[in-house]
C-alpha atoms as a PDB file:
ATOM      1  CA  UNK A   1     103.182  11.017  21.128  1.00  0.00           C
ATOM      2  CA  UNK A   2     104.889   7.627  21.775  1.00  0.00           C
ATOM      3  CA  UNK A   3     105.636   6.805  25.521  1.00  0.00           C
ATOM      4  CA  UNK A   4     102.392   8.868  26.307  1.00  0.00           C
ATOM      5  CA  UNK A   5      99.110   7.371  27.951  1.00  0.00           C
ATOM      6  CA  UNK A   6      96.073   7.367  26.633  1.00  0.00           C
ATOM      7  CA  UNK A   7      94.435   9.894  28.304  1.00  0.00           C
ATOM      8  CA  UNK A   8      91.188   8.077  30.684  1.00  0.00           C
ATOM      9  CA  UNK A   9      87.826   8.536  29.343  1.00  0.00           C
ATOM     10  CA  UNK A  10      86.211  10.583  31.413  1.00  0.00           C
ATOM     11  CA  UNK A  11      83.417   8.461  33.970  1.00  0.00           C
ATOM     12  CA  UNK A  12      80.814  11.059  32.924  1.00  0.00           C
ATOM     13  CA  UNK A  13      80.884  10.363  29.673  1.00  0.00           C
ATOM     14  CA  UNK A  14      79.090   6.333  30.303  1.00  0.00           C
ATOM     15  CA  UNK A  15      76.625   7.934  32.896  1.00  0.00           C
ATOM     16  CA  UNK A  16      75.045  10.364  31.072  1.00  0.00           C
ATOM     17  CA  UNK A  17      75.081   7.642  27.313  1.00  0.00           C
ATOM     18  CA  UNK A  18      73.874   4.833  29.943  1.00  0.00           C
ATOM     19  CA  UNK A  19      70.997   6.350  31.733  1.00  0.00           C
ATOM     20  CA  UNK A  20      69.006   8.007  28.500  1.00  0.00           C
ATOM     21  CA  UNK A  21      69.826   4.212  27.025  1.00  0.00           C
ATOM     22  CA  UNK A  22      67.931   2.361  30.371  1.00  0.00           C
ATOM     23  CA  UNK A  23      65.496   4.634  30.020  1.00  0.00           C
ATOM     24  CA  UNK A  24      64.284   3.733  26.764  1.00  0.00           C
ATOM     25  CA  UNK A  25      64.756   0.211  27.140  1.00  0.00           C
ATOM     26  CA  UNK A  26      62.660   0.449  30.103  1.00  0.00           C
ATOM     27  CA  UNK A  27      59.980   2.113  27.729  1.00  0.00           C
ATOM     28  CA  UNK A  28      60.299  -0.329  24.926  1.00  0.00           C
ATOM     29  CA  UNK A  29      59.627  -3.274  27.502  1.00  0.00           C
ATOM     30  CA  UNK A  30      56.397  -1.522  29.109  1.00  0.00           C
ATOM     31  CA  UNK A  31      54.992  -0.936  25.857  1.00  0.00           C
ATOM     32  CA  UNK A  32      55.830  -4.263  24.356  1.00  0.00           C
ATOM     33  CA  UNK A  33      53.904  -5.798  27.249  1.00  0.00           C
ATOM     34  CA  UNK A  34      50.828  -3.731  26.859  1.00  0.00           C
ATOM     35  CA  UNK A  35      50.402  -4.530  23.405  1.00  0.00           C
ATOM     36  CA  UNK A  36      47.542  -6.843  22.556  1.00  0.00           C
ATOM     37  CA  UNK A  37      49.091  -9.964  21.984  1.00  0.00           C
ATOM     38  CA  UNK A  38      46.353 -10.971  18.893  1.00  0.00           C
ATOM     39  CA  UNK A  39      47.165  -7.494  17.157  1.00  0.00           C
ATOM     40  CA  UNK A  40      49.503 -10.354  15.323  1.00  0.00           C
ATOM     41  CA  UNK A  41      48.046 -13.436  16.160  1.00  0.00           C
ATOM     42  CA  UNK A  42      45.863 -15.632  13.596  1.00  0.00           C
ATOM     43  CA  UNK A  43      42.705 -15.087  15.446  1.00  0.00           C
ATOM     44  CA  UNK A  44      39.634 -17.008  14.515  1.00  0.00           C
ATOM     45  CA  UNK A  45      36.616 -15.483  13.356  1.00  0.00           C
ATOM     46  CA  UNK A  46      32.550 -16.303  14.229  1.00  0.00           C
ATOM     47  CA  UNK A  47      29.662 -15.501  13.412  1.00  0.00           C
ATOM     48  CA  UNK A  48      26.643 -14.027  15.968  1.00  0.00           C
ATOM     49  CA  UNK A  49      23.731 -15.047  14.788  1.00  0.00           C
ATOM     50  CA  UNK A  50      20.707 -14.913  17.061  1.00  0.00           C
ATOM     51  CA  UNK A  51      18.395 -18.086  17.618  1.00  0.00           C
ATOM     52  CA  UNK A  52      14.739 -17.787  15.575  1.00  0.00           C
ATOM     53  CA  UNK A  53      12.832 -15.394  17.867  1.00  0.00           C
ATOM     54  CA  UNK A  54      15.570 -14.392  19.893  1.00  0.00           C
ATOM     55  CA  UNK A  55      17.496 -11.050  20.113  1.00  0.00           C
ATOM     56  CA  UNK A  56      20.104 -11.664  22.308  1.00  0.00           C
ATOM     57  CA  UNK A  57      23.033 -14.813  22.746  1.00  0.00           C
ATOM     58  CA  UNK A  58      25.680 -15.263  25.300  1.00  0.00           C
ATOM     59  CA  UNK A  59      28.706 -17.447  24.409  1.00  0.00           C
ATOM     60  CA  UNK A  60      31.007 -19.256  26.336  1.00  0.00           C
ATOM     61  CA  UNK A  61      34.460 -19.828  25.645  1.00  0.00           C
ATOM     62  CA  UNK A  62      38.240 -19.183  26.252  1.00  0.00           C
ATOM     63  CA  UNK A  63      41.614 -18.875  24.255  1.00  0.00           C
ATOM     64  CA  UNK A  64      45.185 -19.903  24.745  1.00  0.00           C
ATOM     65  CA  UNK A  65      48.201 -17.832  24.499  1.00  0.00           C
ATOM     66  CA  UNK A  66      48.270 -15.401  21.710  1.00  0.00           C
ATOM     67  CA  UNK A  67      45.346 -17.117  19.774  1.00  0.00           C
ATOM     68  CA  UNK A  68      41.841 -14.149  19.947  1.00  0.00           C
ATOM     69  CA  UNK A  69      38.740 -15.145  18.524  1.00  0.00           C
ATOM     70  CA  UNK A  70      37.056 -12.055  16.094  1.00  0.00           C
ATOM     71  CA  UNK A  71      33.056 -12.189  16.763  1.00  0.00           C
ATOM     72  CA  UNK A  72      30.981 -10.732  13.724  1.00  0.00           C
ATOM     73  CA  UNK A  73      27.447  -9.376  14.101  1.00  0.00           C
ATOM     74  CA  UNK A  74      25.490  -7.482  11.361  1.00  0.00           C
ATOM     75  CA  UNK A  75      22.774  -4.942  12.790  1.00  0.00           C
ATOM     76  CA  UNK A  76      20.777  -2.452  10.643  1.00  0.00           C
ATOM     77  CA  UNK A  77      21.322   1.562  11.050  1.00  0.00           C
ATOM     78  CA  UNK A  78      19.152   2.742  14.030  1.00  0.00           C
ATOM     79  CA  UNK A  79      19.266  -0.365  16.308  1.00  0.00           C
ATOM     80  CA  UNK A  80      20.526  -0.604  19.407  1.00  0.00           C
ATOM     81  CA  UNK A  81      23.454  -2.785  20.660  1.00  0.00           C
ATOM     82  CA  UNK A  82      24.801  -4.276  23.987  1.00  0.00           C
ATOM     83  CA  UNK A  83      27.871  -6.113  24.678  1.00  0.00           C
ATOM     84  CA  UNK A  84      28.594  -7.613  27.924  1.00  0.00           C
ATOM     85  CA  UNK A  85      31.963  -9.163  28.582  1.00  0.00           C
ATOM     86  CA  UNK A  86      32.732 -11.126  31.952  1.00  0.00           C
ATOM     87  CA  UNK A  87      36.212 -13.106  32.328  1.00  0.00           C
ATOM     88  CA  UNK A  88      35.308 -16.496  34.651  1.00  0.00           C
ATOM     89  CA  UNK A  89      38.816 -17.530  34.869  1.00  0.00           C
ATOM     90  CA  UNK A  90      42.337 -15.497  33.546  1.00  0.00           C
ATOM     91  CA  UNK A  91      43.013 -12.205  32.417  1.00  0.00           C
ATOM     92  CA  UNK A  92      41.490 -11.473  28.975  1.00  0.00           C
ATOM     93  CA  UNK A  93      39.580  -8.410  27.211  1.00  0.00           C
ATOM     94  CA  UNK A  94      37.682  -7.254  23.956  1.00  0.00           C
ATOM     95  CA  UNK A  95      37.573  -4.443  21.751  1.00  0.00           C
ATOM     96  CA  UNK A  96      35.292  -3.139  19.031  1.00  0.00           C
ATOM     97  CA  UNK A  97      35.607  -2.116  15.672  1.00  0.00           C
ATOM     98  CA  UNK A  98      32.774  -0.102  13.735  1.00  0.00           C
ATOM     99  CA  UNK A  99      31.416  -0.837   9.817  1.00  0.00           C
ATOM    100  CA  UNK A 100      33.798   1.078   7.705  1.00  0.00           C
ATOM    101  CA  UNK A 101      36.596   1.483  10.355  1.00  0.00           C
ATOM    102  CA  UNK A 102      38.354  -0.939  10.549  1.00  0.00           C
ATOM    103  CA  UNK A 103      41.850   1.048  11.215  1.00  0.00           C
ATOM    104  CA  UNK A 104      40.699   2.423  14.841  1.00  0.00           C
ATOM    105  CA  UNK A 105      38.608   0.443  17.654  1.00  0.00           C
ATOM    106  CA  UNK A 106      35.900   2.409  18.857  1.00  0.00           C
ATOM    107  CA  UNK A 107      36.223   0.347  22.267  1.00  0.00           C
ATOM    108  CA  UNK A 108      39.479  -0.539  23.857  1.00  0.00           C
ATOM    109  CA  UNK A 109      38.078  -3.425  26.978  1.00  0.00           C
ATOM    110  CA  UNK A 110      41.505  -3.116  28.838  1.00  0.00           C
ATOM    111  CA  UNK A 111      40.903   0.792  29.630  1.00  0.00           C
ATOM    112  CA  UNK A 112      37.141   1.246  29.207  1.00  0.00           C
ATOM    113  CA  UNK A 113      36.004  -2.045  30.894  1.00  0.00           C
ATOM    114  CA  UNK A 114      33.803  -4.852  30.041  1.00  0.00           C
ATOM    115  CA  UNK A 115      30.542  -3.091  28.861  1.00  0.00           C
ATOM    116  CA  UNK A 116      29.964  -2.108  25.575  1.00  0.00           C
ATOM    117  CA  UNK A 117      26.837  -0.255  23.632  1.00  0.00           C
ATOM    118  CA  UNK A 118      25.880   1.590  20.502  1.00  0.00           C
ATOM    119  CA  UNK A 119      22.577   3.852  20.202  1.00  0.00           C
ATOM    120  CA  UNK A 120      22.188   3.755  17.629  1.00  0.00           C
ATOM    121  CA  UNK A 121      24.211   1.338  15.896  1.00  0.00           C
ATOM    122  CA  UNK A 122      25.719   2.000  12.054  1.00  0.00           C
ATOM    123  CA  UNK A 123      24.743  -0.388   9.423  1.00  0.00           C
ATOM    124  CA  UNK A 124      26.588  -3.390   8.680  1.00  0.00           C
ATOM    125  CA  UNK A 125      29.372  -5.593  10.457  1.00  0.00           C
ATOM    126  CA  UNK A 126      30.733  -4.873  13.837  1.00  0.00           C
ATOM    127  CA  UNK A 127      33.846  -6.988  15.086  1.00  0.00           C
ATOM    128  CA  UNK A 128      34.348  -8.026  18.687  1.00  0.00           C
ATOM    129  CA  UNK A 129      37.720  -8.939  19.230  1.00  0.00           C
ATOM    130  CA  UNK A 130      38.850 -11.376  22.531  1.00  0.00           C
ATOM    131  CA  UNK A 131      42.449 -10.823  23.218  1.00  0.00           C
ATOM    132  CA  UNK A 132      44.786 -11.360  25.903  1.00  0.00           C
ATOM    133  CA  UNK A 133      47.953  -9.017  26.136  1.00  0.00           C
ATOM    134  CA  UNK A 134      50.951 -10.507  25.123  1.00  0.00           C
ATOM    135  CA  UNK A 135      52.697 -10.954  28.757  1.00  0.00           C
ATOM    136  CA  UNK A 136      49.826 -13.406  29.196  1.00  0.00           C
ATOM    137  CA  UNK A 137      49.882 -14.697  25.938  1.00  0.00           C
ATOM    138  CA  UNK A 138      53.524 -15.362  25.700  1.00  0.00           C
ATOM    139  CA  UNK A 139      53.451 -17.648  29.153  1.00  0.00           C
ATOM    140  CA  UNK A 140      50.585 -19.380  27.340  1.00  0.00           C
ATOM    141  CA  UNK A 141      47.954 -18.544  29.816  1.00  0.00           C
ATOM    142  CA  UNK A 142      44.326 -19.835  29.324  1.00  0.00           C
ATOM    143  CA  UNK A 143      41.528 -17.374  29.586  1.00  0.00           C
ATOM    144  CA  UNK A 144      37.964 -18.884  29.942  1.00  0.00           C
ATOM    145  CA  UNK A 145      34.849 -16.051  29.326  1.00  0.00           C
ATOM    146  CA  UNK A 146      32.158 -15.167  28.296  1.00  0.00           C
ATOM    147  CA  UNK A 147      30.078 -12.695  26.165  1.00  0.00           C
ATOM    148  CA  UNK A 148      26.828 -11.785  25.692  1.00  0.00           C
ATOM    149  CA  UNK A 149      25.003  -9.860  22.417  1.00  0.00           C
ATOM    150  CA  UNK A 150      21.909  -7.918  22.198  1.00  0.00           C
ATOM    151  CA  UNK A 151      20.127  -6.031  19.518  1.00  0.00           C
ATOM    152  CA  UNK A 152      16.672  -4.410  19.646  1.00  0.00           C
ATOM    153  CA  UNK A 153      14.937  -2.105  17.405  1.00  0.00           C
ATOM    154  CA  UNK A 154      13.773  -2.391  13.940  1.00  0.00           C
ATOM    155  CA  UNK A 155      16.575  -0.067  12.175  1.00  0.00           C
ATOM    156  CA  UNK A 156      16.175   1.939   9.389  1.00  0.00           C
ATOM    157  CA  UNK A 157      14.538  -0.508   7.139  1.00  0.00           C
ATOM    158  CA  UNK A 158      11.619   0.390   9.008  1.00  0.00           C
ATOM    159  CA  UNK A 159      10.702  -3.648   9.167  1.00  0.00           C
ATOM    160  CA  UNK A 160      11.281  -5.438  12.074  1.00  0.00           C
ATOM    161  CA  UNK A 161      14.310  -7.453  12.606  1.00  0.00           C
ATOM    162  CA  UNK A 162      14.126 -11.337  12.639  1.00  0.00           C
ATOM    163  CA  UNK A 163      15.799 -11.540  15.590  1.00  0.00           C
ATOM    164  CA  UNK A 164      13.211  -9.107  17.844  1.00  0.00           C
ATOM    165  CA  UNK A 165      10.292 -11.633  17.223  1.00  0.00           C
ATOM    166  CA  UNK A 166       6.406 -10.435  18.325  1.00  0.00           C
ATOM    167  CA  UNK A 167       5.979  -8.817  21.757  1.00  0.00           C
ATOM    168  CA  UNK A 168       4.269 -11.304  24.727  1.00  0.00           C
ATOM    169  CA  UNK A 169       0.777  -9.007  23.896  1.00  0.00           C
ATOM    170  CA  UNK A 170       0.970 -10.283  20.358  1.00  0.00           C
ATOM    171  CA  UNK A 171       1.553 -14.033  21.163  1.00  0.00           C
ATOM    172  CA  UNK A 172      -1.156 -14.069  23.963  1.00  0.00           C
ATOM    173  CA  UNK A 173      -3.645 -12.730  21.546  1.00  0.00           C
ATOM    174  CA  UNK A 174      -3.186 -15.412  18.988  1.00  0.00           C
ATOM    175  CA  UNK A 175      -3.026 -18.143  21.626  1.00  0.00           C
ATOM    176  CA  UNK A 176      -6.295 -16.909  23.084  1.00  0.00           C
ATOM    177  CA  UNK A 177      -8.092 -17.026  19.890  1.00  0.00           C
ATOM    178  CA  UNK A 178      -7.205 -20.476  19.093  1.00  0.00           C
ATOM    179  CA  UNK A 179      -9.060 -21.649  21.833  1.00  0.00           C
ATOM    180  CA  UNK A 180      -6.925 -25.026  22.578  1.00  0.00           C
ATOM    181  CA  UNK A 181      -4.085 -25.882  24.415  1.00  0.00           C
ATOM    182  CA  UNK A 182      -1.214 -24.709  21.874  1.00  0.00           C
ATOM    183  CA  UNK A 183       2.380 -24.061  20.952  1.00  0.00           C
ATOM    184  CA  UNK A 184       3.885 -21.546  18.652  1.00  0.00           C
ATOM    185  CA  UNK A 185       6.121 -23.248  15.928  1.00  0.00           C
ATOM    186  CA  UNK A 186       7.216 -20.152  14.194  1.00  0.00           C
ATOM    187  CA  UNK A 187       7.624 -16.701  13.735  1.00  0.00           C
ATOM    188  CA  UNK A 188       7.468 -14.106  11.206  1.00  0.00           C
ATOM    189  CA  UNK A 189       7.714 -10.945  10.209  1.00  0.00           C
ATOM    190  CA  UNK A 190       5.328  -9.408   8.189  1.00  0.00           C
ATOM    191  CA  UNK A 191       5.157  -5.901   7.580  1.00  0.00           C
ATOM    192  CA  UNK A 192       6.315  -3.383  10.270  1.00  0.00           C
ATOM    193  CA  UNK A 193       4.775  -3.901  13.632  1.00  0.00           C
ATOM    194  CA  UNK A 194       3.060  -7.210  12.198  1.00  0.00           C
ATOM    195  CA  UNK A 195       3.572 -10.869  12.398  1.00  0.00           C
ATOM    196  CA  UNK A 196       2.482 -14.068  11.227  1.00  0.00           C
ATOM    197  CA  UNK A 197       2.415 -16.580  13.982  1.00  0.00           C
ATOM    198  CA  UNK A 198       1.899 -20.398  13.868  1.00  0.00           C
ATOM    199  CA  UNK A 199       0.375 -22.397  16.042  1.00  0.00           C
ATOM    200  CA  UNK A 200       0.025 -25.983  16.402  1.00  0.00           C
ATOM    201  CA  UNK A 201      -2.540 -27.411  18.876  1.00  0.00           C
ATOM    202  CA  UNK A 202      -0.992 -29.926  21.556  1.00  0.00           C
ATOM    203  CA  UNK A 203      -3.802 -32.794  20.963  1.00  0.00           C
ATOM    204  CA  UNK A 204      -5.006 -33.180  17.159  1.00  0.00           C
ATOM    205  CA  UNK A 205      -3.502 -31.660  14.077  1.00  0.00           C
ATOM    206  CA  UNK A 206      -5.158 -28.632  14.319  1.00  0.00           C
ATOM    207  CA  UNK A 207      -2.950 -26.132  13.029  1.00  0.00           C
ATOM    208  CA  UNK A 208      -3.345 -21.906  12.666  1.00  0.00           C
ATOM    209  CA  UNK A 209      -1.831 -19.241  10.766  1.00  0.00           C
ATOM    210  CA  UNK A 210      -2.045 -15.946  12.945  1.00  0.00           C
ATOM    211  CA  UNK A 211      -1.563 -12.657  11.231  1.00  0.00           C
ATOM    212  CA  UNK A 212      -0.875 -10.304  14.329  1.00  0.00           C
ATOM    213  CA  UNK A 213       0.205  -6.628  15.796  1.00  0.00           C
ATOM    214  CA  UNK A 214       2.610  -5.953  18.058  1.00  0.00           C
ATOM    215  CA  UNK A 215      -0.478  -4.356  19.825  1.00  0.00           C
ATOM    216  CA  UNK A 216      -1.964  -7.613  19.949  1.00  0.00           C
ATOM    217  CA  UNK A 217      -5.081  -6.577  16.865  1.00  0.00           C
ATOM    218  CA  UNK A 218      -5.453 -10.027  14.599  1.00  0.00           C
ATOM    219  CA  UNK A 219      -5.474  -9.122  11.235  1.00  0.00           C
ATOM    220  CA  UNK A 220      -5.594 -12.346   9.801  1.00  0.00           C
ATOM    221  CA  UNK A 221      -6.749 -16.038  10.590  1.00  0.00           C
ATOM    222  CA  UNK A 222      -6.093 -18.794   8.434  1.00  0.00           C
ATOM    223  CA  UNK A 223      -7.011 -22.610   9.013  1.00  0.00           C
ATOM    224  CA  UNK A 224      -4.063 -24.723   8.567  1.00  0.00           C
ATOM    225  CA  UNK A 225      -5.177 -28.168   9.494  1.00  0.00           C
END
């Protein structure tokens, strides 16, 4: 009617809209922040491969802001892997994803912590992500690290991998046949648990071919030089 007041809005009415409203705004923000910053980042990507006769490598490194790095490694079915993940300086983590599963990490570093290992191990590519979440990311925070891989076991190939090389028992065997003061210049593998090791002497250009077990039996001795 004309002449009348609006009647008030009644206070109630803005407490009980305002608090449900701070509440999820309060919710949006914590999850926001926990959030892995590189779930849409451009991360980079490497490769893992182990040096000839080794089985295991241990990178250092760091990343800025919301940049990750994506570390590939290939292992056969059967094998076993280790990941070990220390941060030196900042606040960064990893997480894992499994051949064929790429959707859902199998390791999630900021809950389960910086150790990581499969026994045994599915065949193909895993992917090690390095990540910092995004409150750290978006105040551009460096974190320096480092990680280590292993892998062990000759997987379901049944042949060993390139990376285990011949046990100590194997190498001492050749070396004490040769007779001379030698060096091994390479590894390979053979046939499972065998090897073909060659040795160069350190004075002369004598030079031997070393077919080996891992049991340390020669099965094979061929005169390079």
């Amino acid at each position: 009617m004309a002449g009348e007041s609006a009647r008030p809005t009644p206070s109630f009415f803005f407490t009980s809209m305002e608090s449900p409203m701070k509440q999820i705004t309060a919710f949006a923000i914590t999850l926001a922040l926990a959030v892995p910053a590189t779930a849409f980042a451009q991360d980079s990507t490497v490769d893992v491969r182990f040096d000839r006769g080794m089985n295991s490598k241990e990178i250092r490194s760091s990343i800025t802001g919301d940049q990750g790095v994506n570390y590939r490694l290939s292992v056969r079915h059967g094998q076993v892997m280790q990941i070990l993940f220390s941060q030196i300086r900042g606040s960064c983590y990893f997480n894992v994803w499994e051949p064929g599963n790429p959707d859902s990490a199998i390791h999630i570093g900021s809950a389960a912590g910086n150790e990581f290992g499969a026994s045994p191990t599915k065949a193909g590519t895993y992917r090690v992500q390095v990540y910092q979440m995004r409150a750290t990311a978006r105040r551009n925070e460096t974190c320096k690290y480092s990680i280590s891989f292993e892998v062990t076991g000759e997987g379901s190939s049944g042949r060993p991998t390139a990376a285990s090389g011949p046990s100590e028992v194997a190498k001492g065997a050749c070396l004490y046949k040769i007779g001379v003061d030698a060096g091994i210049e390479q590894t390979s593998a053979l046939r499972p648990g065998y090897w073909e090791i060659i040795m160069k002497a350190n004075r002369g250009n004598r030079k031997v071919a070393c077919t080996v077990s891992d049991g340390g039996e020669i099965a094979d001795w061929v005169e390079m030089r």
